[in-house]
Each structure stands twice: as C-alpha cells, then as structure tokens.
N, C-alpha and C. Protein backbone atom coordinates (compact mmCIF):
# COMPACT_ATOMS: atom_id res chain seq x y z
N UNK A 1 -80.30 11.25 -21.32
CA UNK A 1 -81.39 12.16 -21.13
C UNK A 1 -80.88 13.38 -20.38
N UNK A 2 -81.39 14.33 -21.05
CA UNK A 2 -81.17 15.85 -20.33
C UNK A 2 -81.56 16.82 -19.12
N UNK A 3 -81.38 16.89 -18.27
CA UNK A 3 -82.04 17.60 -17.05
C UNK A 3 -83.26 18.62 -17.41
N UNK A 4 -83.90 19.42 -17.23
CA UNK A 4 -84.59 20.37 -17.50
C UNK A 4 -83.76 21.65 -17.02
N UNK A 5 -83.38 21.33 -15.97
CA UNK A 5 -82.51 22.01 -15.00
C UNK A 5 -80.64 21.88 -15.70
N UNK A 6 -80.53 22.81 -16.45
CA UNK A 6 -79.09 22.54 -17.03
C UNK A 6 -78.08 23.96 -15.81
N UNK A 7 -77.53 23.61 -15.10
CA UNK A 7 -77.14 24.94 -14.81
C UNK A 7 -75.62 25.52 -15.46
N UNK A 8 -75.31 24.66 -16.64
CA UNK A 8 -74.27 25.52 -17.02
C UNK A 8 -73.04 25.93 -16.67
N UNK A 9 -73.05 26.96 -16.70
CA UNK A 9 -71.48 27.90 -16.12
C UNK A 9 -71.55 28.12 -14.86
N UNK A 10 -72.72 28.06 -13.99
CA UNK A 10 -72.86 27.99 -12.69
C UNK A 10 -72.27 27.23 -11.63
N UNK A 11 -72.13 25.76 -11.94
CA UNK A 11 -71.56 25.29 -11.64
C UNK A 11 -69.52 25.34 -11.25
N UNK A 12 -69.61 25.78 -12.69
CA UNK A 12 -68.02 26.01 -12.19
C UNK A 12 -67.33 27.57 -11.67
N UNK A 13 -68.44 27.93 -10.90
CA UNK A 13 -67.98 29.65 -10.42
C UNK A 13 -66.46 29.57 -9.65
N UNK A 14 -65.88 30.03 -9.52
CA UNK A 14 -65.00 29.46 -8.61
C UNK A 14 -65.32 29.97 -6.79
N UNK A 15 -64.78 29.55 -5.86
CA UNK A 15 -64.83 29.14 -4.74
C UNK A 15 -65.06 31.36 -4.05
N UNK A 16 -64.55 32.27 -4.46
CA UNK A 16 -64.46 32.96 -4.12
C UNK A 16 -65.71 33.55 -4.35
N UNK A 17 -67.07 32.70 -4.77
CA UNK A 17 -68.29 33.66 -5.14
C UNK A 17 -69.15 32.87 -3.61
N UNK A 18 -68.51 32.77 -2.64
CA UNK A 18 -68.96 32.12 -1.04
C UNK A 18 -68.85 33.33 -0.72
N UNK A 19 -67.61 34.24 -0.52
CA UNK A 19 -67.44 35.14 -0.22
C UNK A 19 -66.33 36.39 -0.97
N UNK A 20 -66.51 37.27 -0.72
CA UNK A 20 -65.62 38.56 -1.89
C UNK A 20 -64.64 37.88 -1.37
N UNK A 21 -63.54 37.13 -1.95
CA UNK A 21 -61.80 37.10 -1.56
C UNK A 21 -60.87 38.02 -1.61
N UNK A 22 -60.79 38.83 -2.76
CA UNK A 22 -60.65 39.78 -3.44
C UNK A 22 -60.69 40.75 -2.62
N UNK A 23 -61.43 41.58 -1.48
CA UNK A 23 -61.26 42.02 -1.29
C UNK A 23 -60.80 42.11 0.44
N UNK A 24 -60.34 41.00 0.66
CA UNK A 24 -60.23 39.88 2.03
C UNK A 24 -58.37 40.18 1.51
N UNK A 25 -57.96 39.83 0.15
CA UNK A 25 -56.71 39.38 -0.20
C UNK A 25 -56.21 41.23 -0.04
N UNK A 26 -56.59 41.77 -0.96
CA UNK A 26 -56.20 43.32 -0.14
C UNK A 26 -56.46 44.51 0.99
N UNK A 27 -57.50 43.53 1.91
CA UNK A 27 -57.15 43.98 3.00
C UNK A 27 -55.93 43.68 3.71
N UNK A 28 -55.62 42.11 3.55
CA UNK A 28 -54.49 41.67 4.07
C UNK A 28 -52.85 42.35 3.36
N UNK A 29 -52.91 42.91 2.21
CA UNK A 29 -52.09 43.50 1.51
C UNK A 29 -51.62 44.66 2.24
N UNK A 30 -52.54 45.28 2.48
CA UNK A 30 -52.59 46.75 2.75
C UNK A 30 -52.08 46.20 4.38
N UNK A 31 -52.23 45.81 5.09
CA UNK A 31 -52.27 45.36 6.19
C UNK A 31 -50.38 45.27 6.24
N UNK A 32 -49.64 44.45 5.31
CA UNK A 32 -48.54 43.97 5.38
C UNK A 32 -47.48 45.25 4.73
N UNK A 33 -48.14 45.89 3.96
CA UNK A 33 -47.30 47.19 3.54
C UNK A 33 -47.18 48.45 4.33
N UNK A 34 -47.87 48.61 5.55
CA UNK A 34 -47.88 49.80 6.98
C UNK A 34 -46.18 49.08 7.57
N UNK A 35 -46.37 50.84 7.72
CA UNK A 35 -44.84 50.55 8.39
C UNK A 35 -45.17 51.00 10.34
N UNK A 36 -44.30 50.43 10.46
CA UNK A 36 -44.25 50.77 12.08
C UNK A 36 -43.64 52.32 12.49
N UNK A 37 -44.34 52.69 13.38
CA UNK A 37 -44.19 54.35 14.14
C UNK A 37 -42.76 53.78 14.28
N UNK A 38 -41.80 54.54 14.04
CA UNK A 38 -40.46 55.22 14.33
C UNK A 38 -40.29 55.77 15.47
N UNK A 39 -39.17 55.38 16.18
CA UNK A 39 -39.04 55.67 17.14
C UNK A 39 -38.32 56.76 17.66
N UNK A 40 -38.39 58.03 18.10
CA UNK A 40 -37.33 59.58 18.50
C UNK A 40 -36.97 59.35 19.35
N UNK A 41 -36.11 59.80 19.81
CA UNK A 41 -35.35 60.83 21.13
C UNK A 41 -35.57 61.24 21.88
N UNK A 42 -35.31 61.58 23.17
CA UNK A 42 -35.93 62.40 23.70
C UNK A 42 -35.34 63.81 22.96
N UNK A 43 -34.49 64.35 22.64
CA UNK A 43 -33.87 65.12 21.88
C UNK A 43 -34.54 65.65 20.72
N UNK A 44 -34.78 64.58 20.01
CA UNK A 44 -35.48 64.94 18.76
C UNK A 44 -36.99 65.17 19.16
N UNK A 45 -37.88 64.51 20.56
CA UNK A 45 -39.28 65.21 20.51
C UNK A 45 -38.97 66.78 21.32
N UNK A 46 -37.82 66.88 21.79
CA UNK A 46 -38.06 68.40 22.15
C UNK A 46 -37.53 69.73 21.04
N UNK A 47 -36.56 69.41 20.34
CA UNK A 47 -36.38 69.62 19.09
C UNK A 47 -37.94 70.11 18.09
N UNK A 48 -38.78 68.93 18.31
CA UNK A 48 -39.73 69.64 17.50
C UNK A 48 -40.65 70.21 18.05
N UNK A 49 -40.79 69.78 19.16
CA UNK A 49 -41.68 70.63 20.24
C UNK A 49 -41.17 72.21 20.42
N UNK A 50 -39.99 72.87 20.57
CA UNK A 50 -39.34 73.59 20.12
C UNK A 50 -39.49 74.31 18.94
N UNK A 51 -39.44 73.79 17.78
CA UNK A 51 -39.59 73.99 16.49
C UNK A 51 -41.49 74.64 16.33
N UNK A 52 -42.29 73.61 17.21
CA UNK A 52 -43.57 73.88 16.81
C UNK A 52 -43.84 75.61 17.02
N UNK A 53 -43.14 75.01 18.96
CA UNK A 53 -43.69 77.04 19.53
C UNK A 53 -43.29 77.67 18.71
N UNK A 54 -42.21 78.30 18.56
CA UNK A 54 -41.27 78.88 17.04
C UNK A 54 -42.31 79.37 15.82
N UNK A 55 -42.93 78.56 15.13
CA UNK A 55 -43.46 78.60 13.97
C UNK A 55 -44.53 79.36 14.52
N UNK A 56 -45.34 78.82 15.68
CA UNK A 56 -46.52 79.19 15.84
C UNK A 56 -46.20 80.38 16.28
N UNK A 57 -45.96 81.23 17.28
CA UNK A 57 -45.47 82.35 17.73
C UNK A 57 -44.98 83.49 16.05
N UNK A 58 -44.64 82.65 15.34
CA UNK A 58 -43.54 83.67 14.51
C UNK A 58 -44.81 83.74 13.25
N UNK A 59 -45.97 82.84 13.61
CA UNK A 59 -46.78 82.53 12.46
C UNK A 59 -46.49 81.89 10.66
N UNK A 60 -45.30 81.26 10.97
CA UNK A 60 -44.27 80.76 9.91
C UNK A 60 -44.94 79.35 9.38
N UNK A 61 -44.71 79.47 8.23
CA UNK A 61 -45.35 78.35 7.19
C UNK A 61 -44.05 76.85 7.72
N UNK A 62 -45.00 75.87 8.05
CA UNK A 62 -44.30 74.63 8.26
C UNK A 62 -44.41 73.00 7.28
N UNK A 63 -43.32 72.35 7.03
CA UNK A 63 -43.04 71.02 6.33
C UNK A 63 -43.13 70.08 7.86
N UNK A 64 -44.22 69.51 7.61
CA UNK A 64 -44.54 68.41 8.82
C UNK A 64 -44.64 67.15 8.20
N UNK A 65 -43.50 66.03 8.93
CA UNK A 65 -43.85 64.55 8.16
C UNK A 65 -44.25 63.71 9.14
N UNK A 66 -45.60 63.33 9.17
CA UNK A 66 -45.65 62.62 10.76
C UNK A 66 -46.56 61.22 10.06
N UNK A 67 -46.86 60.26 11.05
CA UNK A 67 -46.79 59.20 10.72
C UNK A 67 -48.97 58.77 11.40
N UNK A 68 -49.54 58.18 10.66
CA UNK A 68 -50.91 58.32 10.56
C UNK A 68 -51.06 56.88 9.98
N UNK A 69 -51.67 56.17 10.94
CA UNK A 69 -52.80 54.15 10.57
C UNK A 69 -51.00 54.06 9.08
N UNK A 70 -50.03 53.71 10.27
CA UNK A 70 -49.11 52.71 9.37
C UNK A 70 -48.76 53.55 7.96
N UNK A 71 -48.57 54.73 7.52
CA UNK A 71 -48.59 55.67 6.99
C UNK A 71 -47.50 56.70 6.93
N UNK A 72 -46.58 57.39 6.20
CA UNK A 72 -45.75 58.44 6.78
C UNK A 72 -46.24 59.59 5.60
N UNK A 73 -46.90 60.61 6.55
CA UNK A 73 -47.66 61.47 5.85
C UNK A 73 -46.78 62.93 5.87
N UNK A 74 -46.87 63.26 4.48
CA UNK A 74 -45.92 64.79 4.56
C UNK A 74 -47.61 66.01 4.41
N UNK A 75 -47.30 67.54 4.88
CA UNK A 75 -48.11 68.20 5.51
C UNK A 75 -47.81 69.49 5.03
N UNK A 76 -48.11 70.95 4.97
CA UNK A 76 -47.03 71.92 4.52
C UNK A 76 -48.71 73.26 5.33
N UNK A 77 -48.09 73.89 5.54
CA UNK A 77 -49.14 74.55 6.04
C UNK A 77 -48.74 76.02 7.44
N UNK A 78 -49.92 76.44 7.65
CA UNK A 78 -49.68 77.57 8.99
C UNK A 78 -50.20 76.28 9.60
N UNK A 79 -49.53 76.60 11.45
CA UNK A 79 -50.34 75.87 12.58
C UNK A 79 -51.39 77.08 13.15
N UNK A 80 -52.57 77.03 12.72
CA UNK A 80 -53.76 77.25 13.13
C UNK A 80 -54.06 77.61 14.58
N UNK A 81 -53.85 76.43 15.21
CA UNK A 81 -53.74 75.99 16.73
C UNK A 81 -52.98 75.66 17.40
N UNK A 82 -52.65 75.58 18.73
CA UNK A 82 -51.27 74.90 19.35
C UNK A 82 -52.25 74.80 20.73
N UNK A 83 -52.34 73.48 20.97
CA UNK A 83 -52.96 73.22 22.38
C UNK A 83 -51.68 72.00 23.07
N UNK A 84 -51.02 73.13 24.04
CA UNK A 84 -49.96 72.33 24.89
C UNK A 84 -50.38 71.30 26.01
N UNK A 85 -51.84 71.43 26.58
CA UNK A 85 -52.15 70.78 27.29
C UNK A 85 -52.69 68.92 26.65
N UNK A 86 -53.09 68.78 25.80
CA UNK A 86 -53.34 68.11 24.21
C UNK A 86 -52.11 67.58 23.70
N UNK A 87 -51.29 68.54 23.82
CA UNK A 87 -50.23 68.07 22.95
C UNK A 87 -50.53 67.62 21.58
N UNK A 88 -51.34 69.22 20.94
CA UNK A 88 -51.72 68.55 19.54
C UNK A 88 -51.45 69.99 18.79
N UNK A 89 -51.42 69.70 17.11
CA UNK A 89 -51.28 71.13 16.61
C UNK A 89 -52.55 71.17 15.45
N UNK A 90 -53.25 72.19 14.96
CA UNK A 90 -54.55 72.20 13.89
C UNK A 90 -53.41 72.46 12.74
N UNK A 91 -53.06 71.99 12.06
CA UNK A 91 -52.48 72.25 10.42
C UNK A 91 -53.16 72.20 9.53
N UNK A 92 -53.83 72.93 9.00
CA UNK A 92 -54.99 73.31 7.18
C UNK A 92 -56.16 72.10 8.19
N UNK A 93 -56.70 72.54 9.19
CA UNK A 93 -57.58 71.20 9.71
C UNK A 93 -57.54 70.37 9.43
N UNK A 94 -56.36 70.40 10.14
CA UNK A 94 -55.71 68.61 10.48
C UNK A 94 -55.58 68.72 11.94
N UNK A 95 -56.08 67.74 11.98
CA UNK A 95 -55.26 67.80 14.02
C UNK A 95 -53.97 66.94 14.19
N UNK A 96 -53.03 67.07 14.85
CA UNK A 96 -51.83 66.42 14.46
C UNK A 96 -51.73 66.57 15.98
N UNK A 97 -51.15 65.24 16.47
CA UNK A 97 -50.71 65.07 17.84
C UNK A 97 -49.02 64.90 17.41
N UNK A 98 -48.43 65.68 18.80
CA UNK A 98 -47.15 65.67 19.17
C UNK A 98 -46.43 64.12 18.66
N UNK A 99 -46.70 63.83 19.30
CA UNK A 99 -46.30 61.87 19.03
C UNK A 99 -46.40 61.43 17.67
N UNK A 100 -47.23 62.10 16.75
CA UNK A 100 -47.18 60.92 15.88
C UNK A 100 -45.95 62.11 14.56
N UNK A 101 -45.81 63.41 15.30
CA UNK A 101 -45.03 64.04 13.96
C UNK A 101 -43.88 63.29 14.10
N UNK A 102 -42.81 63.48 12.90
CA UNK A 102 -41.49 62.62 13.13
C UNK A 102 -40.29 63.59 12.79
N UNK A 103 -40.84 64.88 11.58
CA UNK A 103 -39.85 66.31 11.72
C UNK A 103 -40.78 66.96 11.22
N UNK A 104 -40.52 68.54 11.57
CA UNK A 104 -40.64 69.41 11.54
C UNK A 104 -39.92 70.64 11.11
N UNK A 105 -40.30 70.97 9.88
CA UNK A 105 -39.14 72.08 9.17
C UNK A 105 -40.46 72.95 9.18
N UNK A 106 -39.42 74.47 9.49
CA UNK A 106 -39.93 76.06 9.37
C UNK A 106 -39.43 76.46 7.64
N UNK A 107 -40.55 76.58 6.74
CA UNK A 107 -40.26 76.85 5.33
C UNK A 107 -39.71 78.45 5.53
C-alpha cells in the first residue's frame, strides 16, 4: 500500500540543503589563497616614502603595488593627497596607507 504522502526526490536532497555549503567551501577557498603582507626594510619604507614626496611635489603620474585584505593590488595614478601626519596617500580616491604600499615607481 501507498502513502498518500509520496515525497519523492525530496528525500534524497543531499546534506548541503541544511545549509548553503557551497558557499561556506569558497569562503574557506578564498580564505587559503590571501597571501601574507610582505615584509620591507627600513630602507625600502624610506625609499618610498621618499619616492611619494617626489611625485607629489613634482605632481608626477605614479605605478603603486601595495597589498589590501590578503591581496597585492597594482594602482597607476596622480597622488591627489599626501597627509604625513596619517601616513596615507588619496590615489584616483583611493586612500592608501604608507604600510600597506610595497613599491612605488614615478611613470
């Protein structure tokens, strides 16, 4: 005898319809592919600290590769702003802190 109640394909959903896995499995992905901040110099942060005044003063177009949430982000732009007390620069409105650039080229 037959149920009234047949549920079918329901039954065999698989285990990931408790909760999204899917998107649990590439958070954890994304999670394992960030790379770690790189570590400078003291040499190399005055070097670009150096490099920044330079550009900004001369109003010179800059190649910035700095590093952003596990990320190494390239940049190309005028610096807008230069706040030394901050230690940050505005690039195409971006705010970019000292610390996280890694070089700095004057195009």
């Amino acid at each position: 005898m037959k149920d009234n109640y047949d549920r079918g394909i329901i039954k065999w959903q698989p285990f990931n319809s408790c909760f999204n896995a899917s998107v649990i499995i590439n958070d954890i992905n994304t999670e394992k592919n960030k790379e770690s901040c790189p570590i400078l110099s003291e040499d190399q942060l005055e070097n670009i600290e150096d490099t920044i005044k330079d550009a900004y003063i001369l109003k010179q177009n800059v190649d910035v590769k700095y590093y952003y949430d596990g990320n190494i982000i390239e940049k190309s732009g005028k610096i807008n702003y230069l706040d030394m007390q901050k230690k940050n620069i505005c690039l195409s409105n971006k705010i970019i802190y000292f610390k996280q650039i890694l070089k700095i080229t004057i195009i």
